[in-house]
N, C-alpha and C. Protein backbone atom coordinates (compact mmCIF):
# COMPACT_ATOMS: atom_id res chain seq x y z
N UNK A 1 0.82 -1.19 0.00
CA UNK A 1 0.00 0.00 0.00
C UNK A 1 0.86 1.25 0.00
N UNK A 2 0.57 2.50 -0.94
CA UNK A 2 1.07 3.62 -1.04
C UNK A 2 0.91 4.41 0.29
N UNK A 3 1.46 5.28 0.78
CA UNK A 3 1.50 6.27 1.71
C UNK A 3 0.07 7.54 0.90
N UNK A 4 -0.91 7.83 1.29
CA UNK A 4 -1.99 8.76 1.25
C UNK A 4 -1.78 9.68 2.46
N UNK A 5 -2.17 11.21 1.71
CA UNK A 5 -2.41 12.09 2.73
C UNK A 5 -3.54 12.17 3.38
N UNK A 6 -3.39 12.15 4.88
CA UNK A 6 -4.46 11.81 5.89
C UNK A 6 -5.05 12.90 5.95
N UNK A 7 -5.06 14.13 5.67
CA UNK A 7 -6.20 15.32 5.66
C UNK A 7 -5.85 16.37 4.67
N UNK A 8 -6.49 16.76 4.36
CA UNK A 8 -6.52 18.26 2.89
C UNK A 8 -5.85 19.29 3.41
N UNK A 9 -4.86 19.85 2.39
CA UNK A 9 -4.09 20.80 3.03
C UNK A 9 -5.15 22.05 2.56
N UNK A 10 -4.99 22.94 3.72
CA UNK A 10 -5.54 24.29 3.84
C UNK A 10 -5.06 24.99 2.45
N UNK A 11 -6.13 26.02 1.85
CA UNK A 11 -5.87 26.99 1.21
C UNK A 11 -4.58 28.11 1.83
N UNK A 12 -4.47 28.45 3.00
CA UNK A 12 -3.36 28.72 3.48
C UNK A 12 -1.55 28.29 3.25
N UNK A 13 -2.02 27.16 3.05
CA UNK A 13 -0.77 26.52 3.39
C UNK A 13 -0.51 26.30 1.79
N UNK A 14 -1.45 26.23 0.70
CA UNK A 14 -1.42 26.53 -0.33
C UNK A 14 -0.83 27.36 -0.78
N UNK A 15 -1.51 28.38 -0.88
CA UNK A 15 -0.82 29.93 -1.13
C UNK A 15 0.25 30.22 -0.36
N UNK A 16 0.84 29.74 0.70
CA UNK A 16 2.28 30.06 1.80
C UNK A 16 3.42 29.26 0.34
N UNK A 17 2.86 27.99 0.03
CA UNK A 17 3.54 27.32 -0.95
C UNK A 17 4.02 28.05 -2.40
N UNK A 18 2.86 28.41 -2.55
CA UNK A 18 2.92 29.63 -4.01
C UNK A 18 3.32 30.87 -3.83
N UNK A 19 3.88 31.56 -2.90
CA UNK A 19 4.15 32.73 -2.43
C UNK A 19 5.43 33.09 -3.22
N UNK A 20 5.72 32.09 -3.95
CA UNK A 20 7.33 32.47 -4.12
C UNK A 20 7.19 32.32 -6.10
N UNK A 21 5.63 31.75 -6.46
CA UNK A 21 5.75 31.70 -8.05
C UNK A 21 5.16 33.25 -8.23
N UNK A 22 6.00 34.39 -8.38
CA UNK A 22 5.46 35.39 -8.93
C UNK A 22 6.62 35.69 -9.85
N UNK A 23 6.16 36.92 -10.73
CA UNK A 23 7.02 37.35 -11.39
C UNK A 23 8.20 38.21 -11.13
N UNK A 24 9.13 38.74 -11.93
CA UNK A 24 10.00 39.96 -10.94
C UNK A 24 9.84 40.81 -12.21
N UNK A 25 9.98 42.12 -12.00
CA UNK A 25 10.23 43.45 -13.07
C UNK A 25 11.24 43.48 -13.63
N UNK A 26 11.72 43.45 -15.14
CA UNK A 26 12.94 43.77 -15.80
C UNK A 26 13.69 44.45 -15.63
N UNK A 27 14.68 44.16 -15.10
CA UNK A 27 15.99 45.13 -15.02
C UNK A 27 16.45 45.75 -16.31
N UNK A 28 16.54 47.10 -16.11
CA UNK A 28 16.68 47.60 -17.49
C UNK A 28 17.78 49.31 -17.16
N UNK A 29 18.60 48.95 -18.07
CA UNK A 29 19.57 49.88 -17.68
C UNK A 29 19.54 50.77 -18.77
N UNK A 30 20.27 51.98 -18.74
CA UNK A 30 20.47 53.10 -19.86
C UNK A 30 22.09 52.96 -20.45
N UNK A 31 21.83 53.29 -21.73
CA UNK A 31 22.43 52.68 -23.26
C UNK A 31 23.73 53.84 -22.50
N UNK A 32 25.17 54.28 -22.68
CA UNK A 32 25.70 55.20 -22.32
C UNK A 32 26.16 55.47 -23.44
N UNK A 33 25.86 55.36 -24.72
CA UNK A 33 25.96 56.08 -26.25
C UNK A 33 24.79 56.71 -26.51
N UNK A 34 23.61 56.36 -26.30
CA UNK A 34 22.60 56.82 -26.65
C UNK A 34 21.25 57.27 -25.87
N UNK A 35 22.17 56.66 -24.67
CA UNK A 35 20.88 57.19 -23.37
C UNK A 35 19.61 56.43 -23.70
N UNK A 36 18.97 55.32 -24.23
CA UNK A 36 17.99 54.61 -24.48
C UNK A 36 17.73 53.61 -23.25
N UNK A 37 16.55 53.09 -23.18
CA UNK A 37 16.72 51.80 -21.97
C UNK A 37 17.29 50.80 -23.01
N UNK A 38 17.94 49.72 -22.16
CA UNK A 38 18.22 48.49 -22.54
C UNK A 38 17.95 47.69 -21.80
N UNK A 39 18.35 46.37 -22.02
CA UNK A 39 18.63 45.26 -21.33
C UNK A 39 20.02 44.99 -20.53
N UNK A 40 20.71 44.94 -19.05
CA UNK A 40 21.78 44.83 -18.67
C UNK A 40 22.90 43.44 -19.60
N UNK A 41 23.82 43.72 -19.80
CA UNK A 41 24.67 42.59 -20.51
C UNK A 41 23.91 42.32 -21.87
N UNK A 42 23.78 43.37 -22.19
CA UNK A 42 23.24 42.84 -24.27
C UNK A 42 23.34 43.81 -25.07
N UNK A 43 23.80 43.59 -25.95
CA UNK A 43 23.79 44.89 -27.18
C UNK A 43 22.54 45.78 -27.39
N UNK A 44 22.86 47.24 -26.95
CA UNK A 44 21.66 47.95 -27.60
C UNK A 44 20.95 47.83 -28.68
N UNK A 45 19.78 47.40 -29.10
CA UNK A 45 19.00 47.79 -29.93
C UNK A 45 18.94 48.87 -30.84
N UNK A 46 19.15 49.85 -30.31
CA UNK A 46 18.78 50.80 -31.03
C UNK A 46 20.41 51.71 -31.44
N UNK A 47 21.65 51.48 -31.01
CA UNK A 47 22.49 51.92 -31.89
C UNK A 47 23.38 51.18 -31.88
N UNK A 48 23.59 49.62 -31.52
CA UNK A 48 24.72 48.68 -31.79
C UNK A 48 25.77 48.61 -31.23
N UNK A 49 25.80 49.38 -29.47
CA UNK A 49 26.88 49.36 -29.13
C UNK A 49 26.63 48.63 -27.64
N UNK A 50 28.10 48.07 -27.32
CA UNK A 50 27.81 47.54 -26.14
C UNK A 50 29.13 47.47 -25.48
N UNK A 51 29.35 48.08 -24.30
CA UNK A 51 30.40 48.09 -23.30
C UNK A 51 31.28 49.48 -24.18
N UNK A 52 30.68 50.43 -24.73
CA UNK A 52 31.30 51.36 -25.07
C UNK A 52 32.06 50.85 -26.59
N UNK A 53 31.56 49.45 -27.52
CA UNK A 53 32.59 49.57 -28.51
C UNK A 53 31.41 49.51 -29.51
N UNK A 54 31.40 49.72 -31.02
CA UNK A 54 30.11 49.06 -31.89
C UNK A 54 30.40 48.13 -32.21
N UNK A 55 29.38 47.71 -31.77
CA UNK A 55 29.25 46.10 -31.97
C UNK A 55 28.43 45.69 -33.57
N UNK A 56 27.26 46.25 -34.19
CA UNK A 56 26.56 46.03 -34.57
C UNK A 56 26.30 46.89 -35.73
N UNK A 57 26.48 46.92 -37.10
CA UNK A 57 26.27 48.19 -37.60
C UNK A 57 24.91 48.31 -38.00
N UNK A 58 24.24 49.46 -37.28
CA UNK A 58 22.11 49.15 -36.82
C UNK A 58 21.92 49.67 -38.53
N UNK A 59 22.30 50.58 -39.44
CA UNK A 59 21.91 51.01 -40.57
C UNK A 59 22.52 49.76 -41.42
N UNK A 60 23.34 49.05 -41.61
CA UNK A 60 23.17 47.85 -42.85
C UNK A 60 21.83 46.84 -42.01
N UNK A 61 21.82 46.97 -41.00
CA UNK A 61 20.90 46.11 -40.96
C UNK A 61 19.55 46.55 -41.27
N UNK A 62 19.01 47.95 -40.87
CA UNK A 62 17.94 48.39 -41.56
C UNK A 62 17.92 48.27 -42.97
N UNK A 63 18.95 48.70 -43.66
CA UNK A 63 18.68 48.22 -45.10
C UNK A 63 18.51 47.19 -45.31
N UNK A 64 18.90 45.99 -45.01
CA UNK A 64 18.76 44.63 -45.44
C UNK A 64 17.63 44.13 -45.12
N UNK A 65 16.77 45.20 -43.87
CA UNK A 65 15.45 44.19 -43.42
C UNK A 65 14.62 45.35 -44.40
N UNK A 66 14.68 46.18 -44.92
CA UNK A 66 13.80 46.84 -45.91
C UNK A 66 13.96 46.52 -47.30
N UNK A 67 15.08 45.84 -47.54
CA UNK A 67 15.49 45.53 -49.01
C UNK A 67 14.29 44.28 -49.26
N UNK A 68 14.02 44.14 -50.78
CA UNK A 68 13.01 43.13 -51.06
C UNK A 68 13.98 42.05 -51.21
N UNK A 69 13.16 40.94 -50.61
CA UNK A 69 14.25 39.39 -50.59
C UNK A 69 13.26 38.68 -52.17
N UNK A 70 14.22 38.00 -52.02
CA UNK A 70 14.00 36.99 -53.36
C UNK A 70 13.30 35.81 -52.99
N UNK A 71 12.46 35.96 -53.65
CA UNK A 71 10.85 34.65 -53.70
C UNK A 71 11.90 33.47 -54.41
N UNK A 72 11.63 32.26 -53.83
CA UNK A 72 12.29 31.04 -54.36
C UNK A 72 11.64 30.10 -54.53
């Protein structure tokens, strides 16, 4: 025979259990090239730089996502 729980746990003791599944707020830091929010430890979005070097050049990439791609 399996081990069964001998009485229903309280809604209390429920929610004491779940107290800890919530969410937390994004940490979000400012870009120091461009003063934008970011994300801490990731390349800015919005001008391609990160830890003060460019990382990313943000205008070829706008062109390439506006350029028409080729149907295959």
């Amino acid at each position: 025979m399996t081990p069964l729980p001998k009485r229903k746990h309280s809604k209390g003791r429920r929610n004491r259990r779940r107290a800890h599944y919530n969410l937390k707020p994004t940490t979000l830091e400012m870009c120091g090239q461009c003063k934008e929010l970011k994300l801490p430890h990731r390349v800015c979005p919005t001008c391609g730089t990160y830890n003060g070097r460019q990382v990313i050049n943000v205008q070829a990439r706008e062109e390439r996502k506006n350029r028409p791609s080729a149907q295959q």
